[in-house]
C-alpha atoms as a PDB file:
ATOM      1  CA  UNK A   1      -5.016 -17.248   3.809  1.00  0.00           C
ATOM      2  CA  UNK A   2      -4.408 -15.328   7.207  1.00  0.00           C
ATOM      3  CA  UNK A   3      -6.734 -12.132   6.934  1.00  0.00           C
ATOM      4  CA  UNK A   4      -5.177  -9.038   8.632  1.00  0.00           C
ATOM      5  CA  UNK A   5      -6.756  -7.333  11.816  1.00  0.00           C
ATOM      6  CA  UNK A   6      -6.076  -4.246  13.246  1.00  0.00           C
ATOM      7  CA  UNK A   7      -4.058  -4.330  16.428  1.00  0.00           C
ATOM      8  CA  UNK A   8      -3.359  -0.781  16.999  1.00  0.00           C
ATOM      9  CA  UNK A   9      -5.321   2.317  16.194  1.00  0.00           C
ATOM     10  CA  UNK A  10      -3.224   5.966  16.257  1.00  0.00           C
ATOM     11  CA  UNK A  11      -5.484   8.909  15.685  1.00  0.00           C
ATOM     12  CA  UNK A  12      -3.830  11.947  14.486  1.00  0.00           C
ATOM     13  CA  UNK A  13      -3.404  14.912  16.740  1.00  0.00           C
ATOM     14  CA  UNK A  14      -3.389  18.653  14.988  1.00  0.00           C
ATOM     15  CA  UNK A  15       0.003  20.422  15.041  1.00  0.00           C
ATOM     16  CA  UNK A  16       2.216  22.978  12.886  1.00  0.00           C
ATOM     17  CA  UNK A  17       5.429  22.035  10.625  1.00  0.00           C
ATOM     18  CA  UNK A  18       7.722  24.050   8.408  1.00  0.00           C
ATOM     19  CA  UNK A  19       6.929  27.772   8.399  1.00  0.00           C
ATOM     20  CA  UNK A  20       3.356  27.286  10.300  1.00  0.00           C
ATOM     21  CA  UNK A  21       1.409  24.727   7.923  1.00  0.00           C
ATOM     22  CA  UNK A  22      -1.592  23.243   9.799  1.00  0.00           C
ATOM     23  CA  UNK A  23      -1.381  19.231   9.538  1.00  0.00           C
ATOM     24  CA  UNK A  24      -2.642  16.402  11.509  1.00  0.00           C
ATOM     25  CA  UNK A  25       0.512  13.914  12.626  1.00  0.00           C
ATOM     26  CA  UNK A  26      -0.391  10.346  13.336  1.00  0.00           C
ATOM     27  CA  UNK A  27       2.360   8.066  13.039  1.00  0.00           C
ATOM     28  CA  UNK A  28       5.996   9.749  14.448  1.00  0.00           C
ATOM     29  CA  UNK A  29       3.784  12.321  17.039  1.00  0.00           C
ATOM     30  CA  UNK A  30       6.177  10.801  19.353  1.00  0.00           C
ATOM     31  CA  UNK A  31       9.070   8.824  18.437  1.00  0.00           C
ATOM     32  CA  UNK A  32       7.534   5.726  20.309  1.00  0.00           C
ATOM     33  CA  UNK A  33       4.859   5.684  17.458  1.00  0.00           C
ATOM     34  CA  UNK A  34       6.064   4.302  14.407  1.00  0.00           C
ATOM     35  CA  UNK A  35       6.096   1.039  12.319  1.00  0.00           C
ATOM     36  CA  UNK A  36       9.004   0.290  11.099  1.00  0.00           C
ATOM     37  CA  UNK A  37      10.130   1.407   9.061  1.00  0.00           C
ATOM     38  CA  UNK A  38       7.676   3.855   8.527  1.00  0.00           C
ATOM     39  CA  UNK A  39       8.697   7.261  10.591  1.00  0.00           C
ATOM     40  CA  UNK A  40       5.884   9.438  10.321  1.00  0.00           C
ATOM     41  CA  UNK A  41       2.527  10.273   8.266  1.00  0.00           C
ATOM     42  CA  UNK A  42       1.653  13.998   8.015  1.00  0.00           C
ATOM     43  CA  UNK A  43      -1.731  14.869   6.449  1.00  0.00           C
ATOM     44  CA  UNK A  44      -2.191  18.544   5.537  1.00  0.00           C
ATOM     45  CA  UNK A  45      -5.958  19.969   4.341  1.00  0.00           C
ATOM     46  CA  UNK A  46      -7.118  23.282   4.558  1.00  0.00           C
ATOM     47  CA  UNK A  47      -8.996  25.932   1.715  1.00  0.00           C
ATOM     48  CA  UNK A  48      -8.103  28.967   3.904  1.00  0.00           C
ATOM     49  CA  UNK A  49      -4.568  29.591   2.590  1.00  0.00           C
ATOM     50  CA  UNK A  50      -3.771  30.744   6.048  1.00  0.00           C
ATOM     51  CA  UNK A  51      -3.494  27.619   7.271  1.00  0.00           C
ATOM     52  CA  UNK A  52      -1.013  26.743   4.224  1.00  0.00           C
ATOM     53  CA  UNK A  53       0.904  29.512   2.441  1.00  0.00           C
ATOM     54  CA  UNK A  54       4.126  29.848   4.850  1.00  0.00           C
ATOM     55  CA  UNK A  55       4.325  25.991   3.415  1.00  0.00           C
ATOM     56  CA  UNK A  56       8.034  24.541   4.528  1.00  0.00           C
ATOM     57  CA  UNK A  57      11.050  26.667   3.533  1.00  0.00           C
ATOM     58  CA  UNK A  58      14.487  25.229   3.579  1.00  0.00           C
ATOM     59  CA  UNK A  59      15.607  22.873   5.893  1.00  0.00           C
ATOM     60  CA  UNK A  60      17.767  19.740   5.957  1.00  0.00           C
ATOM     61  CA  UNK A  61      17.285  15.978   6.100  1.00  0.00           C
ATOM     62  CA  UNK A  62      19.567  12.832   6.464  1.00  0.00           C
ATOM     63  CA  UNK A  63      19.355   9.374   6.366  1.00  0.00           C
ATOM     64  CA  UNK A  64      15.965   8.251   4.817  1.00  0.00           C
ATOM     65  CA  UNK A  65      13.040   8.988   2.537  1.00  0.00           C
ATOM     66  CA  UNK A  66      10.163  10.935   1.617  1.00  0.00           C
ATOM     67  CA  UNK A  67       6.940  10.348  -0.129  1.00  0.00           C
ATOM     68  CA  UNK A  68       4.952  13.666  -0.673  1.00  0.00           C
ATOM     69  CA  UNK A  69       1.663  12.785  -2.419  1.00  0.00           C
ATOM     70  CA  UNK A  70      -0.507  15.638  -3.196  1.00  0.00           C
ATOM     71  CA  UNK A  71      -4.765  14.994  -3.645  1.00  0.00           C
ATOM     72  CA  UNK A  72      -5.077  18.321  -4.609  1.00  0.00           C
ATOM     73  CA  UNK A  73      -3.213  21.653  -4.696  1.00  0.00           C
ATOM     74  CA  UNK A  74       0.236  23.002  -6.204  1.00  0.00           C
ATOM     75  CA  UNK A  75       3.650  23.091  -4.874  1.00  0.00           C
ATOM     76  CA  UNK A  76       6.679  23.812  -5.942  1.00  0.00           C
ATOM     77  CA  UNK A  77       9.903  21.598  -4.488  1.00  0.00           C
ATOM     78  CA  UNK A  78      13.670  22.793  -4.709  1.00  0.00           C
ATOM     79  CA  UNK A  79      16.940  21.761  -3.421  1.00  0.00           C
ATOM     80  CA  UNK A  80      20.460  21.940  -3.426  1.00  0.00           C
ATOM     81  CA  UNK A  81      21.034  19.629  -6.094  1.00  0.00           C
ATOM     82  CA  UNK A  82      19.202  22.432  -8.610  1.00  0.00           C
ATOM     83  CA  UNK A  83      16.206  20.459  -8.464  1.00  0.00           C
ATOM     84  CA  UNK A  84      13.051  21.943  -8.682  1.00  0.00           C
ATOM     85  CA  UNK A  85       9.684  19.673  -9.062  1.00  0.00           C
ATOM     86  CA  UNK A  86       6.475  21.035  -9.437  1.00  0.00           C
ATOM     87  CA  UNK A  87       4.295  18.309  -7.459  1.00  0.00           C
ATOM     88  CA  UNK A  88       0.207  19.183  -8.912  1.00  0.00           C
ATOM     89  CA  UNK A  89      -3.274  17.610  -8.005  1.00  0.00           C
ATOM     90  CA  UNK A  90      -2.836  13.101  -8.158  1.00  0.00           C
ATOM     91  CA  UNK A  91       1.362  13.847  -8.474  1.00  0.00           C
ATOM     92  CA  UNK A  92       3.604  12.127  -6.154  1.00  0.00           C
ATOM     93  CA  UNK A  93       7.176  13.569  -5.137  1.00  0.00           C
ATOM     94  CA  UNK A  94       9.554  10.713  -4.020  1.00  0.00           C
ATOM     95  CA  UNK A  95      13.185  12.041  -2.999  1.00  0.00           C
ATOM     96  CA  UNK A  96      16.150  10.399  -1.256  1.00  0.00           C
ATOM     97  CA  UNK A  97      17.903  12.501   1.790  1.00  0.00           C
ATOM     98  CA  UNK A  98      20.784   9.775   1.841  1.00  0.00           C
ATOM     99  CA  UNK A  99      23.919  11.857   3.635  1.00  0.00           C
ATOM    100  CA  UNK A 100      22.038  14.950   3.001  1.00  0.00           C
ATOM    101  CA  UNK A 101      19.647  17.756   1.275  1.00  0.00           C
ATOM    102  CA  UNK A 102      18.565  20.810   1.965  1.00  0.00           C
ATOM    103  CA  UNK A 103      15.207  21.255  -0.155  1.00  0.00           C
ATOM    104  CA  UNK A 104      11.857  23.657   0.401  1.00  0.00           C
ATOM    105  CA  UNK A 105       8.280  22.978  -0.152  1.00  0.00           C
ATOM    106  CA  UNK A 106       6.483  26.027  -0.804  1.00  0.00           C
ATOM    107  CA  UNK A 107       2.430  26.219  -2.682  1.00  0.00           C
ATOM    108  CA  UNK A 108       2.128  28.229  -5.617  1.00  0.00           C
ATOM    109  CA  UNK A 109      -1.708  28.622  -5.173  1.00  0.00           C
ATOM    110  CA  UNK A 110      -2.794  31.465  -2.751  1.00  0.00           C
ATOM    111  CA  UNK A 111      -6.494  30.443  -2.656  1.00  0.00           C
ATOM    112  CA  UNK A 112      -8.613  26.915  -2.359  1.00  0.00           C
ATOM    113  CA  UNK A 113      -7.721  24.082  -1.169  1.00  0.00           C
ATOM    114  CA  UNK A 114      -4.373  22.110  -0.321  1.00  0.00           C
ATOM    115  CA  UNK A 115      -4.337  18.388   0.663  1.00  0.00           C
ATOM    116  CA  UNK A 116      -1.666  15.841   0.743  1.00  0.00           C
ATOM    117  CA  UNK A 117       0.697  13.777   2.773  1.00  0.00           C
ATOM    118  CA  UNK A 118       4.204  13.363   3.723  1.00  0.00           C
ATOM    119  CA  UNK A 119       5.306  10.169   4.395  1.00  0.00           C
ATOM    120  CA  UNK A 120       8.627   9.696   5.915  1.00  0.00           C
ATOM    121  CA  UNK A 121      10.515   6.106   5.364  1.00  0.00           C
ATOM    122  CA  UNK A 122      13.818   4.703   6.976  1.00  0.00           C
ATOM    123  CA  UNK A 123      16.711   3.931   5.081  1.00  0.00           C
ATOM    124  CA  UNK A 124      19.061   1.036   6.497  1.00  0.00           C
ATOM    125  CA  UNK A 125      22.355   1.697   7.739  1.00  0.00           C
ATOM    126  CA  UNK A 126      24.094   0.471   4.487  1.00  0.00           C
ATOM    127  CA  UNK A 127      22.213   3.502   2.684  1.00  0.00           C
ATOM    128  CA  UNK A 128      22.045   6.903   4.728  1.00  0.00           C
ATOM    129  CA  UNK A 129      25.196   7.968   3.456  1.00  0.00           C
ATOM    130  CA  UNK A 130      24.151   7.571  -0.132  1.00  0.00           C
ATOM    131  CA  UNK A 131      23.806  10.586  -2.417  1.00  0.00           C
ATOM    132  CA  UNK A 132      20.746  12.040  -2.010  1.00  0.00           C
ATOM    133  CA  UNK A 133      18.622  11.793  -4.912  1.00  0.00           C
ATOM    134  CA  UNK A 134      15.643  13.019  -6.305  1.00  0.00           C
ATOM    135  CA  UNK A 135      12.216  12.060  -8.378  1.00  0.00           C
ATOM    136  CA  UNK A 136       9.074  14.185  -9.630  1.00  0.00           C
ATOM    137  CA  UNK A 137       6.222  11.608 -10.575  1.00  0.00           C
ATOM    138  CA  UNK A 138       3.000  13.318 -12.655  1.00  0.00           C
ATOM    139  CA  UNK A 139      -0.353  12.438 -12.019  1.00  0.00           C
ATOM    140  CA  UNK A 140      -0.917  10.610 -15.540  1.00  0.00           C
ATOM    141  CA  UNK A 141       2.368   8.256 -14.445  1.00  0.00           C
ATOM    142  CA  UNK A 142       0.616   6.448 -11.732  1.00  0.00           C
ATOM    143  CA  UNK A 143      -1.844   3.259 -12.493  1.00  0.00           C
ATOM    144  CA  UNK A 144      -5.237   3.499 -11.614  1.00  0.00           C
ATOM    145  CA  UNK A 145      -7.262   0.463 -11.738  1.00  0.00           C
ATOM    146  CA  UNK A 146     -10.816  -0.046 -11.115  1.00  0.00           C
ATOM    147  CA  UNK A 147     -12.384  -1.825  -8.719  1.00  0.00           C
ATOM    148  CA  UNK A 148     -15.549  -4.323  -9.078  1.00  0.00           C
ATOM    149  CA  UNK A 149     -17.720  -2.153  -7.208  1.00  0.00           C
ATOM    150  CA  UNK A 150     -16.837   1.273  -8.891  1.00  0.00           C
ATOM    151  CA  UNK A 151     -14.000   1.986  -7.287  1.00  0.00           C
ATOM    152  CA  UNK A 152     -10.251   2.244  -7.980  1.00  0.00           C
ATOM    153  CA  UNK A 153      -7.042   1.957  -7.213  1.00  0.00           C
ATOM    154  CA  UNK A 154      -3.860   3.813  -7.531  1.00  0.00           C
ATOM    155  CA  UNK A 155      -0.536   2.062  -7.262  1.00  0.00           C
ATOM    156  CA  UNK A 156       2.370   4.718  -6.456  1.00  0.00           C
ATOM    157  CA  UNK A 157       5.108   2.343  -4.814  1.00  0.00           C
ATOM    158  CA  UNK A 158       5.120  -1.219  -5.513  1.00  0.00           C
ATOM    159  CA  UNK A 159       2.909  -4.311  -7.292  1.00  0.00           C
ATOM    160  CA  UNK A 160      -0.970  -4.615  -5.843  1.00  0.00           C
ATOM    161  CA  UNK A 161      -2.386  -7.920  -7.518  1.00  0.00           C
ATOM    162  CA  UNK A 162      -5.824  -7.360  -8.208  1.00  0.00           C
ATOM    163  CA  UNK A 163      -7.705 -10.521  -9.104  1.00  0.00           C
ATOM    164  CA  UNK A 164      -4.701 -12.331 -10.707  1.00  0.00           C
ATOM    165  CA  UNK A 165      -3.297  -8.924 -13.109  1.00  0.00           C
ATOM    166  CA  UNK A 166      -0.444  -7.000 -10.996  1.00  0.00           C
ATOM    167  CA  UNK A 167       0.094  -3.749 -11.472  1.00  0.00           C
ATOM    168  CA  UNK A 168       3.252  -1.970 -10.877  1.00  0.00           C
ATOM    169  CA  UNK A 169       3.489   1.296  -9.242  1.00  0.00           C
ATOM    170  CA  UNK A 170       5.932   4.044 -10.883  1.00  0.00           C
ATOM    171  CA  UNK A 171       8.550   3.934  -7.434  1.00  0.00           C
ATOM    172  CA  UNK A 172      10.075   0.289  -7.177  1.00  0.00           C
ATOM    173  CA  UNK A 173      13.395  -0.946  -5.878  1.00  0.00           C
ATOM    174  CA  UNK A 174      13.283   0.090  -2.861  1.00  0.00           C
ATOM    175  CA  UNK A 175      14.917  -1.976  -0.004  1.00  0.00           C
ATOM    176  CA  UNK A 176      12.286  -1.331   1.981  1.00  0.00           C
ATOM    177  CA  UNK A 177       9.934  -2.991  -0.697  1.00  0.00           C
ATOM    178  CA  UNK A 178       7.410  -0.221  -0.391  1.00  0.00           C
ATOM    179  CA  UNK A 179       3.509  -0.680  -1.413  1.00  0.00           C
ATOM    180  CA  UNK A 180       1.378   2.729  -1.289  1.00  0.00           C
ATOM    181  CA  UNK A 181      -1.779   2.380  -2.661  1.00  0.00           C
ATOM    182  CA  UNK A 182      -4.503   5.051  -2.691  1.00  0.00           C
ATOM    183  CA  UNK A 183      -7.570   2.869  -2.379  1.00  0.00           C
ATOM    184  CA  UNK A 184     -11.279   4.883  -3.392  1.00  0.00           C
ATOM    185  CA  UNK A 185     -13.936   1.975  -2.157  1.00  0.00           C
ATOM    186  CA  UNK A 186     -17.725   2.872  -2.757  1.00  0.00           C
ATOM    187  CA  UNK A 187     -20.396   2.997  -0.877  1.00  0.00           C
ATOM    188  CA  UNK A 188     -20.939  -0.629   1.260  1.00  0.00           C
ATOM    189  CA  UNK A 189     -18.372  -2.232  -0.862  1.00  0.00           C
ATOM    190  CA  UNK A 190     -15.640  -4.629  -0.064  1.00  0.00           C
ATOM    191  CA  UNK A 191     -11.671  -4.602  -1.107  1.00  0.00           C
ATOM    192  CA  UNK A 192      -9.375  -7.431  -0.683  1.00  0.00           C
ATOM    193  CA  UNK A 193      -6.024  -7.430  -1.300  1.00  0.00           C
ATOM    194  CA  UNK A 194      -2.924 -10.135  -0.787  1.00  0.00           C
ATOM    195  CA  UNK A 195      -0.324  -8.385   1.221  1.00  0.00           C
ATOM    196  CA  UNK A 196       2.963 -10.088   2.035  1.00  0.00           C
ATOM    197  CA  UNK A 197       3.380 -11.703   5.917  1.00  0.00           C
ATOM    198  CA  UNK A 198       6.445 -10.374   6.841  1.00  0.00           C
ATOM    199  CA  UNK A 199       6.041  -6.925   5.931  1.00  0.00           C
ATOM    200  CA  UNK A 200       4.222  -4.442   8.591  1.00  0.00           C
ATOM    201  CA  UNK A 201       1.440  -2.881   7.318  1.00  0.00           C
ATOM    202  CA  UNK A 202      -1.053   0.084   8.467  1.00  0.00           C
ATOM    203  CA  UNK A 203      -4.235   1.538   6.900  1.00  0.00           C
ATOM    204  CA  UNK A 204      -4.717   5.574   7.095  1.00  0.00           C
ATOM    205  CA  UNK A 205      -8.472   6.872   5.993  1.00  0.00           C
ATOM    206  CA  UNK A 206      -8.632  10.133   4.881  1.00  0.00           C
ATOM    207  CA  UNK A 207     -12.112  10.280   4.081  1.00  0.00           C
ATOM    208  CA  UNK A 208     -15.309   8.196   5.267  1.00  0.00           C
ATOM    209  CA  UNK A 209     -14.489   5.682   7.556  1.00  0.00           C
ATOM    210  CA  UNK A 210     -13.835   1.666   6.944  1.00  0.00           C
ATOM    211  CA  UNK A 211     -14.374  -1.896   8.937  1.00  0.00           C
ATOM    212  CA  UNK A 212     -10.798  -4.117   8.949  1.00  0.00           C
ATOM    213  CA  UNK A 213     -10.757  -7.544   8.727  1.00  0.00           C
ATOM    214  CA  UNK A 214     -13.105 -10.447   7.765  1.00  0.00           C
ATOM    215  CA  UNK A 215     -16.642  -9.657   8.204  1.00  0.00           C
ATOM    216  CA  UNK A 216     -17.229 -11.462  11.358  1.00  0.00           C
ATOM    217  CA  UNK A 217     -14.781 -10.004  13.295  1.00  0.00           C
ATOM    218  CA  UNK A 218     -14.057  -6.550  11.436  1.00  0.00           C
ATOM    219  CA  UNK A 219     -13.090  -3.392  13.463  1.00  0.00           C
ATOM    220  CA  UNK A 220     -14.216  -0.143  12.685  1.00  0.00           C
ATOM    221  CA  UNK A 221     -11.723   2.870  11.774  1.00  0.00           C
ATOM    222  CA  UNK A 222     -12.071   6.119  11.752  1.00  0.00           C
ATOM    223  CA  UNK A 223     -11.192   9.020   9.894  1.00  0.00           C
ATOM    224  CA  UNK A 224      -7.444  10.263  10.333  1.00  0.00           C
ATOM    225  CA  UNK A 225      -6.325   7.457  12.141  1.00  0.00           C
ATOM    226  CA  UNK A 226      -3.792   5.128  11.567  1.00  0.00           C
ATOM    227  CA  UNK A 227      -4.912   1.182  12.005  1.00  0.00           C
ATOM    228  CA  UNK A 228      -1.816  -0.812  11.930  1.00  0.00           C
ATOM    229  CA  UNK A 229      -2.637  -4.011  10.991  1.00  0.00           C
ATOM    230  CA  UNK A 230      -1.540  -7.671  12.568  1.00  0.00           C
ATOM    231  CA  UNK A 231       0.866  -9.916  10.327  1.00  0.00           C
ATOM    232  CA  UNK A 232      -1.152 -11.847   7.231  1.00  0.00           C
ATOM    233  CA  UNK A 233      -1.148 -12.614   3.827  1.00  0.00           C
ATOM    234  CA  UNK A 234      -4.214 -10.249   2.873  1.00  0.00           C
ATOM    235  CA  UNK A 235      -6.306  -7.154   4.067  1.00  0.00           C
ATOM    236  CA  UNK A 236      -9.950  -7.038   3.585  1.00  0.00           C
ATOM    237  CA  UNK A 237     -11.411  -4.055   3.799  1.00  0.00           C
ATOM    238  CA  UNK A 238     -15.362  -2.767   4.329  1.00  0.00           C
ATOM    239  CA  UNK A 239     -16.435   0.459   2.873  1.00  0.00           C
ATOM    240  CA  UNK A 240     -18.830   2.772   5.220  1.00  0.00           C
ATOM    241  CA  UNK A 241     -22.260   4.226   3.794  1.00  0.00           C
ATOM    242  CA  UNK A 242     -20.627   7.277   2.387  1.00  0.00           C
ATOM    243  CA  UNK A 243     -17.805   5.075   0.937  1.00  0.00           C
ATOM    244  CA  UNK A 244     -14.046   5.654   2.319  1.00  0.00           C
ATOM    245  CA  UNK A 245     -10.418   7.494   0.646  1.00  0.00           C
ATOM    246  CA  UNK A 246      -7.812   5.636   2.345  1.00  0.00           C
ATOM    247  CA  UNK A 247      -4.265   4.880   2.559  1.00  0.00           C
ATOM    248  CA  UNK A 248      -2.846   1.099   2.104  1.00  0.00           C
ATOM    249  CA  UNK A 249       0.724   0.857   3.124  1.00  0.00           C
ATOM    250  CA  UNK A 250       3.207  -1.667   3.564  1.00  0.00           C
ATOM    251  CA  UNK A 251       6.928  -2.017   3.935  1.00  0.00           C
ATOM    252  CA  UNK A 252       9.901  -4.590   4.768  1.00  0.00           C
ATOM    253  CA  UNK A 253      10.911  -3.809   8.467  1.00  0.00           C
ATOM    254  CA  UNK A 254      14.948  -3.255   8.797  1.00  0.00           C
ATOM    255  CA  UNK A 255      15.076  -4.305  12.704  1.00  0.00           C
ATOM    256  CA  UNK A 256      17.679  -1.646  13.538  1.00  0.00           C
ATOM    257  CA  UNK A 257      18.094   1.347  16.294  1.00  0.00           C
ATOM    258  CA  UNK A 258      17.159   4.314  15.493  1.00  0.00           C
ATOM    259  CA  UNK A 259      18.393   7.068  16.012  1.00  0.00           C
ATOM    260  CA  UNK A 260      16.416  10.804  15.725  1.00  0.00           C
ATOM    261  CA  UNK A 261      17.220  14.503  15.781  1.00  0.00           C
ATOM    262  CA  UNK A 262      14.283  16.313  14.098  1.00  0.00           C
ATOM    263  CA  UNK A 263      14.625  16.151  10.330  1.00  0.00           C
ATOM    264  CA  UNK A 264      17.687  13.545  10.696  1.00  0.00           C
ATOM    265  CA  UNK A 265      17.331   9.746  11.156  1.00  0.00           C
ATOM    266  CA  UNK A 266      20.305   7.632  12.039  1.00  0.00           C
ATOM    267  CA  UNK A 267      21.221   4.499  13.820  1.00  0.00           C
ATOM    268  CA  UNK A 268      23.150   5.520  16.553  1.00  0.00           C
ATOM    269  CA  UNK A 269      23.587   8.966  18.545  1.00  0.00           C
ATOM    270  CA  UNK A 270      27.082   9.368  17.721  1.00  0.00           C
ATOM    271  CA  UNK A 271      25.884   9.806  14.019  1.00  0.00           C
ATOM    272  CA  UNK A 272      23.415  11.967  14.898  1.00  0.00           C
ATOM    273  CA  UNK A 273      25.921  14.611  16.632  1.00  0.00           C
ATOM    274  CA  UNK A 274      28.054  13.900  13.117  1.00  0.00           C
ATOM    275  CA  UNK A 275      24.889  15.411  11.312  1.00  0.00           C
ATOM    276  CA  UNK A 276      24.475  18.250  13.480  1.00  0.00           C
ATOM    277  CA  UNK A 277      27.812  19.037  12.919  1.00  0.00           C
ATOM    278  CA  UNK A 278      28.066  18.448   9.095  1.00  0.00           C
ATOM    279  CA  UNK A 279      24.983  21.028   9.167  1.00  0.00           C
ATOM    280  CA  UNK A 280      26.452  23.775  11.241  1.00  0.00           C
ATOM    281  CA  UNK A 281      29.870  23.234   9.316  1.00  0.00           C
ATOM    282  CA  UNK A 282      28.393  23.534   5.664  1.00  0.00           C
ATOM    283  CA  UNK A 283      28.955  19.750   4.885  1.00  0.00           C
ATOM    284  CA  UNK A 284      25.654  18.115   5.496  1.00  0.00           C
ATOM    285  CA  UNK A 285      25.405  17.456   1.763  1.00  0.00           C
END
């Protein structure tokens, strides 16, 4: 087996989205950053509701997907298909822009803390003018497996095989082939997982900090930065003393242009002057 090194490390810079919410961007700061086909990585964490409570009132998307996963907190989605999710603590929020949605994010807490992350994912050409659709996941609906050394696993996108017994995450079916795993390791312990060679991968800790790769040649990363990881099939991964939160995620790259306007992602710029259009005119959707 080919273990997986880091070859890149992005660490997040802070910034402001939606009506003022305080978040740290690593992947899609610029549009030179990303791993196809992931776009971008927002995390958001704050107890002072200041930093929070504008949250991100309505505004459109086209042409791929988002995966809001929320640690802890309460928010309330809507959109213009009379959707309305209420995404809690451990729930994950997975909806399709396809041609178009208009949708808002707003908390329904006004005190303690909010954390969670958006994660923005490509659609190929064949499927940006799909209906949009969308998918409220509780907390109790995602696998959580325990590790060995006391900690666990949760599987919201995709199969992890751990030690022979796979475990399916609640999104499949993807084109993309998504895995997002929420990986808690323990203090000075060790995860290994077997990841597929073609797909690009990256690793995102949110909390504590890890060492990548086999233990000989490992490389340290930090908190709130982005490690994208070299082609292999399998990850190793070395806890810190104060044990690590992180983010595994991996993903079938499409290998086609993109194209981006803010919140719309197409494949040339032709279709991205149709969207700006289709939004001014009242036809996005």
């Amino acid at each position: 087996m080919t273990t997986r090194t880091i070859q890149q490390i992005i660490q997040s810079v802070a910034t402001s989205d939606g009506g003022g919410v305080k978040l740290r961007r690593s992947l899609g700061q610029t549009q030179t950053l990303r791993l196809d086909p992931f776009l971008m990585l927002d995390e958001f964490s704050s107890i002072n509701p200041d930093d929070y409570i504008a949250g991100f009132p309505e505004h459109p998307h086209r042409g791929f997907e988002t995966v809001t996963y929320l640690l802890e907190g309460h928010m309330l989605h809507s959109d213009h298909l009379g959707n309305q999710g209420h995404l809690k603590s451990g729930g994950v929020q997975w909806m399709r822009a396809g041609r178009g949605i208009i949708h808002s994010e707003m908390p329904q807490q006004d005190q303690g803390r909010l954390q969670g992350f958006q994660l923005w994912v490509n659609l190929p050409a064949s499927e940006k003018m799909q209906t949009a659709a969308y998918r409220d996941i509780q907390a109790d609906a995602i696998p959580v497996v325990a590790l060995p050394d006391g900690g666990q696993l949760k599987v919201i996108a995709g199969q992890a095989d751990i030690a022979g017994i796979r475990t399916d995450g609640p999104i499949q079916g993807l084109s993309t082939d998504l895995l997002y795993l929420d990986v808690r390791i323990a203090s000075g312990g060790h995860f290994t997982l077997p990841l597929a060679n073609d797909h690009n991968a990256f690793v995102y800790p949110y909390q504590g900090h890890c060492n990548i790769g086999a233990a000989a040649s490992s490389r340290p990363l930090a908190a709130q930065s982005v490690g994208i990881l070299s082609k292999g099939d399998s990850i190793d991964i070395h806890a810190g003393n104060e044990g690590v939160g992180l983010l595994l995620l991996a993903a079938k790259p499409l290998n086609e242009p993109i194209a981006q306007y803010g919140p719309f992602v197409m494949n040339t710029r032709e279709e991205i002057e149709q969207a700006i259009a289709d939004y001014k005119n009242g036809c996005l959707v």
